[in-house]
C-alpha atoms as a PDB file:
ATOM      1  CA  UNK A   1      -6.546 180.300 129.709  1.00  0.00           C
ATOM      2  CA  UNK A   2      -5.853 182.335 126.303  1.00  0.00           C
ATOM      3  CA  UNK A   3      -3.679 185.658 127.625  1.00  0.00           C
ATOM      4  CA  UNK A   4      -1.618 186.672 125.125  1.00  0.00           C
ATOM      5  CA  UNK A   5      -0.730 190.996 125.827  1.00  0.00           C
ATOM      6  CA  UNK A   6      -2.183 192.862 123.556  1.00  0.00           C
ATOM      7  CA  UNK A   7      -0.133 196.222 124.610  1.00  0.00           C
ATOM      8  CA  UNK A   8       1.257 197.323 127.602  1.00  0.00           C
ATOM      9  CA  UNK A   9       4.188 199.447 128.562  1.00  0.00           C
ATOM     10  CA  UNK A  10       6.769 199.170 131.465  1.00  0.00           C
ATOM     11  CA  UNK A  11       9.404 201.850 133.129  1.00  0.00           C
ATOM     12  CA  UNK A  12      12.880 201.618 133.153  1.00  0.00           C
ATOM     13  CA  UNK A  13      13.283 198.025 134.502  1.00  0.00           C
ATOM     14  CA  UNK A  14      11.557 195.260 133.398  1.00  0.00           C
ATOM     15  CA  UNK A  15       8.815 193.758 135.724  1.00  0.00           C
ATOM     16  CA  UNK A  16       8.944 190.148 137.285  1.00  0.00           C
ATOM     17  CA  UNK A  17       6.568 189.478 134.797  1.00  0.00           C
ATOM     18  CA  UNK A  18       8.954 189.860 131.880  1.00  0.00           C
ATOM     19  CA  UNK A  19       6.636 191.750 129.694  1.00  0.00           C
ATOM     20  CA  UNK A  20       6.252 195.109 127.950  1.00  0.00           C
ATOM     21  CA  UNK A  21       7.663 198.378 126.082  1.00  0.00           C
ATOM     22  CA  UNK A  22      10.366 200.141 128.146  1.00  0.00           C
ATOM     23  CA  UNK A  23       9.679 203.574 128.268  1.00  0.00           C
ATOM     24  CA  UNK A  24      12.180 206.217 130.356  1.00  0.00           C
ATOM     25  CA  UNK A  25       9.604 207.981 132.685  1.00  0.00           C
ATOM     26  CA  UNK A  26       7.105 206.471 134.754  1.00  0.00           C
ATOM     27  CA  UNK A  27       4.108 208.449 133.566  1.00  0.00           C
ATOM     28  CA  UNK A  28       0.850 210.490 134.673  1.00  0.00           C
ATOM     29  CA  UNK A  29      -2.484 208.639 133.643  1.00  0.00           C
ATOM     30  CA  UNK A  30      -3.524 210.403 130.489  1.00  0.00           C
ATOM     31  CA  UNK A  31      -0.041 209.688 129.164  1.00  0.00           C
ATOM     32  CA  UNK A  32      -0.176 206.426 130.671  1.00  0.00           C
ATOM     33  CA  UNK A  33      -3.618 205.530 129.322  1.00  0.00           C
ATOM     34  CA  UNK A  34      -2.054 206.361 125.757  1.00  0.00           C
ATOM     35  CA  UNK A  35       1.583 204.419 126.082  1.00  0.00           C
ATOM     36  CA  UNK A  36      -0.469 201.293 127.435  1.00  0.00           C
ATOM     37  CA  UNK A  37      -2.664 201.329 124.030  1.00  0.00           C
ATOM     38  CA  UNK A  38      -5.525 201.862 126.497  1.00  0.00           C
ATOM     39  CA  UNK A  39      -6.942 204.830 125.009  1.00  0.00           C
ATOM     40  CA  UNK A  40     -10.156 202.663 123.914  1.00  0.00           C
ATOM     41  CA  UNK A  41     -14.225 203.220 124.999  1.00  0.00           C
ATOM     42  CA  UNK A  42     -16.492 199.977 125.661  1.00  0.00           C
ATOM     43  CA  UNK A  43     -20.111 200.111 124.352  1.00  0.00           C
ATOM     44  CA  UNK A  44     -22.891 198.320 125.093  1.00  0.00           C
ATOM     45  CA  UNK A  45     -25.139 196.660 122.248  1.00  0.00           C
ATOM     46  CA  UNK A  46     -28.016 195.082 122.158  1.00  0.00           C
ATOM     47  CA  UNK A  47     -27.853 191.102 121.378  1.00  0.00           C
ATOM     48  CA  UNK A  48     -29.581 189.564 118.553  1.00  0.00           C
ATOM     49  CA  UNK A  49     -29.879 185.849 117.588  1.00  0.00           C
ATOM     50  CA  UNK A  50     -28.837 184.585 114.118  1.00  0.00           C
ATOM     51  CA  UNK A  51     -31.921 185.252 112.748  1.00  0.00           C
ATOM     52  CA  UNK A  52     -31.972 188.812 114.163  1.00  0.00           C
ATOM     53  CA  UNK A  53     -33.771 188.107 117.035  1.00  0.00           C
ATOM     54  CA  UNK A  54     -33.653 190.476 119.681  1.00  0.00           C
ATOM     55  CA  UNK A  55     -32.559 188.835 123.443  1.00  0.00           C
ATOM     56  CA  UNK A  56     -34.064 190.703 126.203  1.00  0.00           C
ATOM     57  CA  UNK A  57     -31.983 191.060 129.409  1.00  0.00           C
ATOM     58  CA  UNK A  58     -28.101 190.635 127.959  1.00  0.00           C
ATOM     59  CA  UNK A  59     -25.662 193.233 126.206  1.00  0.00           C
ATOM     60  CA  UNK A  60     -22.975 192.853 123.966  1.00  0.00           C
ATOM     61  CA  UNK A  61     -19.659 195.066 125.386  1.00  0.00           C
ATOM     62  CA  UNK A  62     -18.032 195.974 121.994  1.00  0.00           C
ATOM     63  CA  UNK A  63     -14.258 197.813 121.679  1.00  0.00           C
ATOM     64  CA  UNK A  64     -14.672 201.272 119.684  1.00  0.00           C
ATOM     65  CA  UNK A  65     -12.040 201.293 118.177  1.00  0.00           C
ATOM     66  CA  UNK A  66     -12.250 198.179 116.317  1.00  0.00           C
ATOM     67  CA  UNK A  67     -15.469 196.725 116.646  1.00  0.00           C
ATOM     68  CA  UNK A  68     -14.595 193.931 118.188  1.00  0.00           C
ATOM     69  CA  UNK A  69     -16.910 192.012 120.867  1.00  0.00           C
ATOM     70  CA  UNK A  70     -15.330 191.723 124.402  1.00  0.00           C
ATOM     71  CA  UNK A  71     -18.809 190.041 125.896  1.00  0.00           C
ATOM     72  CA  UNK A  72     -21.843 188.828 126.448  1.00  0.00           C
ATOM     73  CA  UNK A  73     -22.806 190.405 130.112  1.00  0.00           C
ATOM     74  CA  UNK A  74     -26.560 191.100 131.509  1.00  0.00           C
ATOM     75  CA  UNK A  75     -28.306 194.363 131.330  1.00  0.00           C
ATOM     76  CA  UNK A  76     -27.403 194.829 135.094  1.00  0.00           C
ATOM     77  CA  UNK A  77     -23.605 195.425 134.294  1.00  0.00           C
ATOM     78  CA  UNK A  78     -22.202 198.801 134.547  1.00  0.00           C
ATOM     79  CA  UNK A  79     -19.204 199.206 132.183  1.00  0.00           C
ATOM     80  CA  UNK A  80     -16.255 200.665 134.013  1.00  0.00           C
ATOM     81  CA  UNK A  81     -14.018 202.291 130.966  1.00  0.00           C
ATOM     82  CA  UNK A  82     -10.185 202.531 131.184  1.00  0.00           C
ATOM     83  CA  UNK A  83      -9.982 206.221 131.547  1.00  0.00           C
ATOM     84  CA  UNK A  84     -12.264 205.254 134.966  1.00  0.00           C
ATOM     85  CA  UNK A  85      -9.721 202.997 136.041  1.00  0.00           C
ATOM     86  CA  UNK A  86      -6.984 205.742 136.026  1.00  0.00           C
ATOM     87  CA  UNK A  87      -9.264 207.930 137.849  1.00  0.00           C
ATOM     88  CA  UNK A  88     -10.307 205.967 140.884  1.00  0.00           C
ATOM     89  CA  UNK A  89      -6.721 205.016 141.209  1.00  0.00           C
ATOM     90  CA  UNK A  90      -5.750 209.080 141.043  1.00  0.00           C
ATOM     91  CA  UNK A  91      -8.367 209.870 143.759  1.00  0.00           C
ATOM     92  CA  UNK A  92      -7.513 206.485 145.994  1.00  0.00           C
ATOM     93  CA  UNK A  93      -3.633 207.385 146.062  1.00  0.00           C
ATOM     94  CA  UNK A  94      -3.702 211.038 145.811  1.00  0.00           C
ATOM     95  CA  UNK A  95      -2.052 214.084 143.847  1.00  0.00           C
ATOM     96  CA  UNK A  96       1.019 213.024 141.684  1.00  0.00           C
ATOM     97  CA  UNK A  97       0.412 209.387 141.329  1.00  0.00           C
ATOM     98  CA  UNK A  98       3.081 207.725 139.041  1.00  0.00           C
ATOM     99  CA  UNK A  99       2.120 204.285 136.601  1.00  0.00           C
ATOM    100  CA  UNK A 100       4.978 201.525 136.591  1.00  0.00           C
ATOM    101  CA  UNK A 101       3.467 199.373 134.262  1.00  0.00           C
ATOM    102  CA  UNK A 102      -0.942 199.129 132.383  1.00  0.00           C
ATOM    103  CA  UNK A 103      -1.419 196.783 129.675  1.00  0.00           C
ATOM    104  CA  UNK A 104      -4.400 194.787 127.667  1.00  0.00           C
ATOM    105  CA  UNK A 105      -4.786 190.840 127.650  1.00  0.00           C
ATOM    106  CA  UNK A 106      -6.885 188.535 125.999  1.00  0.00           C
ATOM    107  CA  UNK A 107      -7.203 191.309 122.756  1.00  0.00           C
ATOM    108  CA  UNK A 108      -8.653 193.444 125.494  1.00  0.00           C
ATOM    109  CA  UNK A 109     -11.177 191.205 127.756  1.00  0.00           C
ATOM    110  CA  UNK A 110      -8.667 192.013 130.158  1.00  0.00           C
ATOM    111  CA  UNK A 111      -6.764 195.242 131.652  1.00  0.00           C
ATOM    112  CA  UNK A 112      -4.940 196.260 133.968  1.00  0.00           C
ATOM    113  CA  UNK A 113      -2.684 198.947 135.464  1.00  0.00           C
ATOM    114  CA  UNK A 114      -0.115 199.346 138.336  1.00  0.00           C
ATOM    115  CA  UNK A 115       1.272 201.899 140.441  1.00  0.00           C
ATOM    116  CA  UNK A 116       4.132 202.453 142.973  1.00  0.00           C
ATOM    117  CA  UNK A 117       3.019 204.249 146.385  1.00  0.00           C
ATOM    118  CA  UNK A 118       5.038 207.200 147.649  1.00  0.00           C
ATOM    119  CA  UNK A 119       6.005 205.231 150.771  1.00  0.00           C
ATOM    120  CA  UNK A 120       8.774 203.259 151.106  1.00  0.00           C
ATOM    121  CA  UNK A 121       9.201 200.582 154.046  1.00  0.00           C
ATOM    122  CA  UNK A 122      12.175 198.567 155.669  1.00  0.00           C
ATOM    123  CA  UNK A 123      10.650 195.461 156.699  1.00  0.00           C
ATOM    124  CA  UNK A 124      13.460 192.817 158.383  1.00  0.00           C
ATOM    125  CA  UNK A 125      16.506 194.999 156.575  1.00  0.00           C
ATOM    126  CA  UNK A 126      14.597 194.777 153.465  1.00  0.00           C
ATOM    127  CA  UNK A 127      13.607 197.790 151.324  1.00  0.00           C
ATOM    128  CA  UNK A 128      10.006 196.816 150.633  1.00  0.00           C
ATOM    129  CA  UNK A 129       7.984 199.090 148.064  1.00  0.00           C
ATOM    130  CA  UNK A 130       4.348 198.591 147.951  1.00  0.00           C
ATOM    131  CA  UNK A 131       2.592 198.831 144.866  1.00  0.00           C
ATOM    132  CA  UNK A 132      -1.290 199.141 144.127  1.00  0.00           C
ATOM    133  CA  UNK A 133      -2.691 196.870 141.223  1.00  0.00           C
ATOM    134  CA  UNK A 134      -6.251 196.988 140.070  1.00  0.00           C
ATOM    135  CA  UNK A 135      -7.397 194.601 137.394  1.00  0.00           C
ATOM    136  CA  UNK A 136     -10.688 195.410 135.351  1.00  0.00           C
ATOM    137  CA  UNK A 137     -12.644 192.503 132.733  1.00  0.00           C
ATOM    138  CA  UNK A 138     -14.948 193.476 129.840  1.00  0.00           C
ATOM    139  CA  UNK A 139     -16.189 190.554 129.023  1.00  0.00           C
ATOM    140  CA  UNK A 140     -18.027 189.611 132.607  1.00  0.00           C
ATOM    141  CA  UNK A 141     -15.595 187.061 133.883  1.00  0.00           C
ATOM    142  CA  UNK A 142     -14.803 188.470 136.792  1.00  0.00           C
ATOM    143  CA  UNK A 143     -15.625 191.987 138.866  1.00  0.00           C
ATOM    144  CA  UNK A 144     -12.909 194.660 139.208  1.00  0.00           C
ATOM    145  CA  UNK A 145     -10.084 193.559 141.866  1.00  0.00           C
ATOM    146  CA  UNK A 146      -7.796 195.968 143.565  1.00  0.00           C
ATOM    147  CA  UNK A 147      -4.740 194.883 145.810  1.00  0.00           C
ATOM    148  CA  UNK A 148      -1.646 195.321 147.263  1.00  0.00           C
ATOM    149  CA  UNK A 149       1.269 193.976 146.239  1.00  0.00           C
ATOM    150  CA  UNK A 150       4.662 194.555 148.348  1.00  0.00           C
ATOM    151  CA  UNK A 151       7.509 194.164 146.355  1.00  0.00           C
ATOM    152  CA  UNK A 152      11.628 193.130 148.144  1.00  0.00           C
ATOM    153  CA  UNK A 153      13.561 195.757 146.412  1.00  0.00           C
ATOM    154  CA  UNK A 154      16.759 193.993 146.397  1.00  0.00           C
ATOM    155  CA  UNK A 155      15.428 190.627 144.279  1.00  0.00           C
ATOM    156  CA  UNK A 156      11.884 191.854 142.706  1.00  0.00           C
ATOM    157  CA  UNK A 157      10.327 189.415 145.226  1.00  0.00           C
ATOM    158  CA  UNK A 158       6.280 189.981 145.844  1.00  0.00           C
ATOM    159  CA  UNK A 159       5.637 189.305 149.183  1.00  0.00           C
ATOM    160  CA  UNK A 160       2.006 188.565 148.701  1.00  0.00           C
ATOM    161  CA  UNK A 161       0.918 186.618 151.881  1.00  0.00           C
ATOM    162  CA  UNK A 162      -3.079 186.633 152.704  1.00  0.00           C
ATOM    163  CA  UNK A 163      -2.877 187.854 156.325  1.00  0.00           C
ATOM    164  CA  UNK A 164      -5.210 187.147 158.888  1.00  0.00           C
ATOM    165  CA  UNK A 165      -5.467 190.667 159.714  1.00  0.00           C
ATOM    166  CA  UNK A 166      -5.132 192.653 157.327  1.00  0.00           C
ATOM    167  CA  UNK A 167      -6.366 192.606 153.242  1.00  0.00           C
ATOM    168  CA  UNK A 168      -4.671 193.637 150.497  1.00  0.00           C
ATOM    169  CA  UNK A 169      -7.252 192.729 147.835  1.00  0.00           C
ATOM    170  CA  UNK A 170     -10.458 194.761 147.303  1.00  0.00           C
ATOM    171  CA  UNK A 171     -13.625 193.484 144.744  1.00  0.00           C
ATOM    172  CA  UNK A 172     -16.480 195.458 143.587  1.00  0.00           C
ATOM    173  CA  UNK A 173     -18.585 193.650 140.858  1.00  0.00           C
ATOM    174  CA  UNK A 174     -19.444 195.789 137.650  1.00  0.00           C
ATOM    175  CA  UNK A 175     -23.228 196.440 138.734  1.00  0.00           C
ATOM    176  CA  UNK A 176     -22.259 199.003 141.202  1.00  0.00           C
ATOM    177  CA  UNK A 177     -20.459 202.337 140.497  1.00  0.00           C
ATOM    178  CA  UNK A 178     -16.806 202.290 141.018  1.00  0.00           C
ATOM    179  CA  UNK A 179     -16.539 205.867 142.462  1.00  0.00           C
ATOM    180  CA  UNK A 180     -19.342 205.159 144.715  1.00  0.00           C
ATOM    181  CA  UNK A 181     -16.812 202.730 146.265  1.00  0.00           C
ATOM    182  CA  UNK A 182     -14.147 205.403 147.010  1.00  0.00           C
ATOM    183  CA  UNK A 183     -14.752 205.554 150.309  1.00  0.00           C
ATOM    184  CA  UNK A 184     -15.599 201.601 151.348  1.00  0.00           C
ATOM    185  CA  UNK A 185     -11.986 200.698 149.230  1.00  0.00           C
ATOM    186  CA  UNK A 186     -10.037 203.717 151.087  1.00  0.00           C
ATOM    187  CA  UNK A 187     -11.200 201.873 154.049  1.00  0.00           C
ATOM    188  CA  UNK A 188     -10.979 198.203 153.291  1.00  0.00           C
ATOM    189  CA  UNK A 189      -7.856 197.538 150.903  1.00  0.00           C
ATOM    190  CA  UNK A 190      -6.063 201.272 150.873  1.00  0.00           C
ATOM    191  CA  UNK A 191      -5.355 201.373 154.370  1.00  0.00           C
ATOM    192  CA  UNK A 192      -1.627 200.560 153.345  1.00  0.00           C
ATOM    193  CA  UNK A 193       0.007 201.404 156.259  1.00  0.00           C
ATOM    194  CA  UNK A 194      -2.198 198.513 158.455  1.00  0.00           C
ATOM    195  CA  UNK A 195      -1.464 196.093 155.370  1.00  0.00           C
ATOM    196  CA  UNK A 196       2.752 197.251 155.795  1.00  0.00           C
ATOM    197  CA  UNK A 197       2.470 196.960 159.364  1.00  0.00           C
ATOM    198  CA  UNK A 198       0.921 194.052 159.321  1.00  0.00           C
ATOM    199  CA  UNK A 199       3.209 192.446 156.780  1.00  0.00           C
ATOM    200  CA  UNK A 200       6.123 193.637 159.360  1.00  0.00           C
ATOM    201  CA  UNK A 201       4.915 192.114 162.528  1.00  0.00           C
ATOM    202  CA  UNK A 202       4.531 188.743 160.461  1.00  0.00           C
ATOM    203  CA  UNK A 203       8.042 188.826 158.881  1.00  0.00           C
ATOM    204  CA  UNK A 204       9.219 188.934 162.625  1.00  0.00           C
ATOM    205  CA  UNK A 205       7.727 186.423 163.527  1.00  0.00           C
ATOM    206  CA  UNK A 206       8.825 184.339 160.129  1.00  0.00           C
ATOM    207  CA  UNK A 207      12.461 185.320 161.267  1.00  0.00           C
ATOM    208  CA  UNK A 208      11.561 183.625 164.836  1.00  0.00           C
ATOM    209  CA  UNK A 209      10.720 180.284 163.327  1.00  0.00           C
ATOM    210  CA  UNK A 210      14.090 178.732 162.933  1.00  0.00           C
ATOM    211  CA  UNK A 211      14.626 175.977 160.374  1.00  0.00           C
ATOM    212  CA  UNK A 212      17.091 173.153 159.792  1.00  0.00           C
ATOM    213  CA  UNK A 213      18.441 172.336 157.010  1.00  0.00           C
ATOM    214  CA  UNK A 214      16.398 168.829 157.151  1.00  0.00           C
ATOM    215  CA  UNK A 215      13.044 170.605 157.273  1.00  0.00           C
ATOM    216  CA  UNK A 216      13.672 172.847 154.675  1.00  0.00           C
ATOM    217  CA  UNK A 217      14.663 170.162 152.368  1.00  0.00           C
ATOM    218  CA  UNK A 218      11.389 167.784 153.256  1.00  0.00           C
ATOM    219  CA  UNK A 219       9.569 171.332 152.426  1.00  0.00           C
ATOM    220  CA  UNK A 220      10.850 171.444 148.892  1.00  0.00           C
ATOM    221  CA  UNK A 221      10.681 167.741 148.464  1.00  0.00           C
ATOM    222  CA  UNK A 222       6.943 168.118 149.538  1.00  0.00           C
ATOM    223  CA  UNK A 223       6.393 170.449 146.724  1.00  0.00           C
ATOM    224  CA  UNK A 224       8.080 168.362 143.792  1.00  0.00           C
ATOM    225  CA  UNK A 225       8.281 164.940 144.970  1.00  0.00           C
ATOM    226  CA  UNK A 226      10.259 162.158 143.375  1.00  0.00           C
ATOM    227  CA  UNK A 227       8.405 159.031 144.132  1.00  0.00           C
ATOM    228  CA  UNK A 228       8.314 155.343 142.460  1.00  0.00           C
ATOM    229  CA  UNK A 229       5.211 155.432 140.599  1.00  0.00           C
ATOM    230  CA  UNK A 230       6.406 158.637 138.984  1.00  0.00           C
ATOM    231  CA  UNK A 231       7.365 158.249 135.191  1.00  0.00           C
ATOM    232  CA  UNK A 232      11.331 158.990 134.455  1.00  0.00           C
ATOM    233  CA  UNK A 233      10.556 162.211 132.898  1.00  0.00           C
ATOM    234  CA  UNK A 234       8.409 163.147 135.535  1.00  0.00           C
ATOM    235  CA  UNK A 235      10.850 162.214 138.140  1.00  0.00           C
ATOM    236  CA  UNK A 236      13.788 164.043 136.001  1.00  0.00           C
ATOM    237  CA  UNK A 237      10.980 167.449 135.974  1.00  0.00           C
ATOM    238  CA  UNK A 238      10.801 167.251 139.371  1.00  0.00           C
ATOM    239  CA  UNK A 239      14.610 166.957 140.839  1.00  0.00           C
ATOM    240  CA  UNK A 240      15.531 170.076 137.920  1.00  0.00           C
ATOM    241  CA  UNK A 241      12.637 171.860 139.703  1.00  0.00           C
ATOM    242  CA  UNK A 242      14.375 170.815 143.252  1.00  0.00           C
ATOM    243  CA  UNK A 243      17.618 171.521 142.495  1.00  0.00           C
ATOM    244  CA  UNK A 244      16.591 175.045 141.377  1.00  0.00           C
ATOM    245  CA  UNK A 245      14.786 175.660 144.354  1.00  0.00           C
ATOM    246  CA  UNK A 246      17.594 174.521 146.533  1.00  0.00           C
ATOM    247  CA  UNK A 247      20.165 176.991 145.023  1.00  0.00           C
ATOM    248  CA  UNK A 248      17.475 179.679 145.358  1.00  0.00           C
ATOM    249  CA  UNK A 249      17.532 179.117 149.538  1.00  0.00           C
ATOM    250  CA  UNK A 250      20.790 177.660 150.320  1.00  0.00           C
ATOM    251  CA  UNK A 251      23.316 179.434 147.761  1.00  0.00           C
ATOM    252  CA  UNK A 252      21.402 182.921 147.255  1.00  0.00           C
ATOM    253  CA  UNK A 253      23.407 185.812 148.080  1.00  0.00           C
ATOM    254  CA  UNK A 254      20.799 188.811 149.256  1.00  0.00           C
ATOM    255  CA  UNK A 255      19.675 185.906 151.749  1.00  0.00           C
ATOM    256  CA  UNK A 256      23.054 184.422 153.047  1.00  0.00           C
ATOM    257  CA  UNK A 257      22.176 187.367 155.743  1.00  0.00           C
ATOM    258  CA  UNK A 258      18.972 186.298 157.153  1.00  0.00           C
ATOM    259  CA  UNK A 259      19.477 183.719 158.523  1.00  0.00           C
ATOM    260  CA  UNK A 260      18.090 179.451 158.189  1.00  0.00           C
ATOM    261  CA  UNK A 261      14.177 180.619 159.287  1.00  0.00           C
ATOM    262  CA  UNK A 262      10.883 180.812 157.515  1.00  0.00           C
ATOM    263  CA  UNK A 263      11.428 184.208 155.774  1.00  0.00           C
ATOM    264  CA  UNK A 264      14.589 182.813 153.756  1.00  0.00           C
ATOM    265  CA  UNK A 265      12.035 180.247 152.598  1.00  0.00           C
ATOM    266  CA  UNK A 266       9.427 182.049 151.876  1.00  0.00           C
ATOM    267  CA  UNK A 267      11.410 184.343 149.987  1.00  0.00           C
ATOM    268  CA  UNK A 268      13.293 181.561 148.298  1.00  0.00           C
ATOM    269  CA  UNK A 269      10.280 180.185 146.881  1.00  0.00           C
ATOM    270  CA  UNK A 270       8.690 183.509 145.881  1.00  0.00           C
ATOM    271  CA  UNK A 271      11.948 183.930 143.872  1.00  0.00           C
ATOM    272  CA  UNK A 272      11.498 180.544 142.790  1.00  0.00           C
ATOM    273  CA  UNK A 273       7.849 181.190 141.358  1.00  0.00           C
ATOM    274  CA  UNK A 274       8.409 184.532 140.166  1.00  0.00           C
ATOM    275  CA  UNK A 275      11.480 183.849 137.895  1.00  0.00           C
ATOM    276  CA  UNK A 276      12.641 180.453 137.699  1.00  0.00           C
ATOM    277  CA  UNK A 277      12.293 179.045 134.086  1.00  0.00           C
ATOM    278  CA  UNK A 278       9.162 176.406 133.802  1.00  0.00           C
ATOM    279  CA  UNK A 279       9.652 172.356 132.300  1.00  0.00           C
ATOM    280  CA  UNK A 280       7.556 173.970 129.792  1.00  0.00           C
ATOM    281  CA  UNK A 281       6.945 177.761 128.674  1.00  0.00           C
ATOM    282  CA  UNK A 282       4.098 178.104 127.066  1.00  0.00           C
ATOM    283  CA  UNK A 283       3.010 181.111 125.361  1.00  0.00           C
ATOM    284  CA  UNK A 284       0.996 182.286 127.795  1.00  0.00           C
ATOM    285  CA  UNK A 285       3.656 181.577 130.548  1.00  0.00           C
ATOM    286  CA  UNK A 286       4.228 185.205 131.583  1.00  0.00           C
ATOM    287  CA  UNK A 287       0.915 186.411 131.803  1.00  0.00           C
ATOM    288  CA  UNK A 288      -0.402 183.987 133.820  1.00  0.00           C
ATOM    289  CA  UNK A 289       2.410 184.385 136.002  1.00  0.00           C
ATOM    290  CA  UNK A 290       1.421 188.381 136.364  1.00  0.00           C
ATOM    291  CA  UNK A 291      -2.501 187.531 136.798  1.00  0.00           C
ATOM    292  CA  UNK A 292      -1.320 185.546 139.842  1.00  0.00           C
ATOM    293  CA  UNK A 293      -0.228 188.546 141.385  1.00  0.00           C
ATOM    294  CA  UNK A 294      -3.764 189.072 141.936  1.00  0.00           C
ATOM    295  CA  UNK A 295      -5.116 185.544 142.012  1.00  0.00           C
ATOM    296  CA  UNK A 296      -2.227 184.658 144.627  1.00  0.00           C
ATOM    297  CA  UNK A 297       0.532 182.303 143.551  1.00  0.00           C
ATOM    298  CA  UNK A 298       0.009 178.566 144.729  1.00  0.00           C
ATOM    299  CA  UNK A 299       3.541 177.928 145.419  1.00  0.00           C
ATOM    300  CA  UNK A 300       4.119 181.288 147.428  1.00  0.00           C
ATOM    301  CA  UNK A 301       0.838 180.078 149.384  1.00  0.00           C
ATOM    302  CA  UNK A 302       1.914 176.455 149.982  1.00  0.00           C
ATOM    303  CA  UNK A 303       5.160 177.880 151.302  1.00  0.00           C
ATOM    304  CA  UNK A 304       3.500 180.125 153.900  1.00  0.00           C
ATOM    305  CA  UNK A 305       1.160 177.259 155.179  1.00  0.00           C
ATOM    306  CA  UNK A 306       4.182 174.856 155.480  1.00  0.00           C
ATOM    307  CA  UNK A 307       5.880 177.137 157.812  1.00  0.00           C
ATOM    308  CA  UNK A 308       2.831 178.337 159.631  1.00  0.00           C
ATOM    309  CA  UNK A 309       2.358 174.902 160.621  1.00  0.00           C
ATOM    310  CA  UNK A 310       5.915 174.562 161.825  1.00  0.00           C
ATOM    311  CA  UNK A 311       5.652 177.586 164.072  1.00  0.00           C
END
């Protein structure tokens, strides 16, 4: 997938995501709308062939500011604008709502914006702070998704586990009006105390499930195994991968205190996926590492079914 940033802006500390302008404050939306280069309008157009043929049922959504086409959609879509996007989020989360990082990919096809609740937790010792992400398309890939995304203080983990009972992500697909869905996403994804709780209970019980040494290991060896049939540089990929893994669970220091259970793993992978440096880094390494905040990282996901299983 092509997802080069086209702007964005980030406060203070640079995101796991490693991208972004550092600016000082974490800003309101207007200004935030402005420092992510998001200050843009979509329009709709109608589509004509080459030979200026007119095509019933589809529009074109075209930036303003440039001209340029973002998609072909059908008639049925409902363009939600930036500016919109800052406003749901204002109403969802209430009076005084700060914004840690917005951006553009894919010259615009793409945006996004994220920002940090009020509420701090303590999950397990941890300092946990929840942050809301919503991520809009223009060009009819995909509807607008909203979710939660608890982040470990101490290490910029995200601790983005799909519970059983509780969501964190919200969809609404672009043929419906977004502030129409106030109430249904206030009740479905924002209920971020339930999602926190929730999250709590099943760090417990991640604590509970004690591990030795010998299950970690044929955990990680699971993930990048080193087989026979594997070519030497495949088998050389792998054991670099391993042995980075390793030093994230065994030799970490802000997990030395946990304790040998399923949360140190978990949490050793998630630092694992969230910063280690890939066999390869291609250009569009970093933002497809943020989209899968959203989307769910595989490795995060693999890690939480391996102990599941255990327990």
């Amino acid at each position: 997938m092509a997802a080069e940033v086209e702007s964005m802006f980030y406060v203070r500390n640079k995101p796991w995501h490693n991208l972004g302008v550092c600016v000082s404050d974490a800003p309101a939306s207007s200004e935030a709308l402005e420092l992510a280069g998001l200050n843009w309008m979509v329009e709709q157009k109608d589509v004509f062939t080459s030979d200026y043929k007119y095509v019933p049922g589809y529009k074109a959504n075209v930036r303003n500011k440039d001209g340029v086409t973002l998609g072909i959609v059908t008639d049925r879509y409902k363009v939600v604008q930036n500016e919109d996007a800052f406003k749901f989020t204002d109403e969802l989360l209430g009076e005084g709502v700060r914004y840690e990082t917005a951006g553009s990919l894919q010259n615009g096809k793409r945006v996004w914006l994220l920002a940090k609740m009020p509420d701090k937790y303590v999950i397990a010792g941890d300092k946990i702070d929840p942050y809301f992400l919503i991520m809009n398309s223009h060009d009819g890939s995909c509807g607008i998704k909203a979710c939660m995304t608890p982040v470990r203080v101490v290490c910029n983990n995200t601790l983005n586990l799909a519970l059983n009972n509780a969501k964190r992500i919200w969809t609404t697909k672009h043929t419906e009006n977004i502030m129409s869905r106030m109430t249904e996403a206030q009740e479905t994804l924002f209920m971020a105390e339930n999602y926190m709780s929730a999250l709590g209970r099943k760090v417990d019980d991640l604590i509970k499930i004690r591990l030795t040494d010998a299950k970690v290991l044929e955990y990680m060896s699971d993930m990048f195994p080193v087989t026979e049939d594997m070519s030497d540089s495949q088998k050389k990929n792998n054991l670099r991968l391993l042995s980075d893994l390793k030093k994230r669970y065994f030799d970490a220091p802000d997990l030395k205190c946990i304790g040998k259970n399923a949360y140190r793993f978990i949490n050793a992978v998630s630092d694992f996926a969230t910063h280690a440096e890939p066999i390869r880094r291609t250009k569009n390494y970093a933002e497809n590492l943020f989209l899968k905040t959203i989307e769910g990282n595989p490795l995060i996901d693999k890690a939480y079914m391996q102990v599941c299983a255990a327990a």
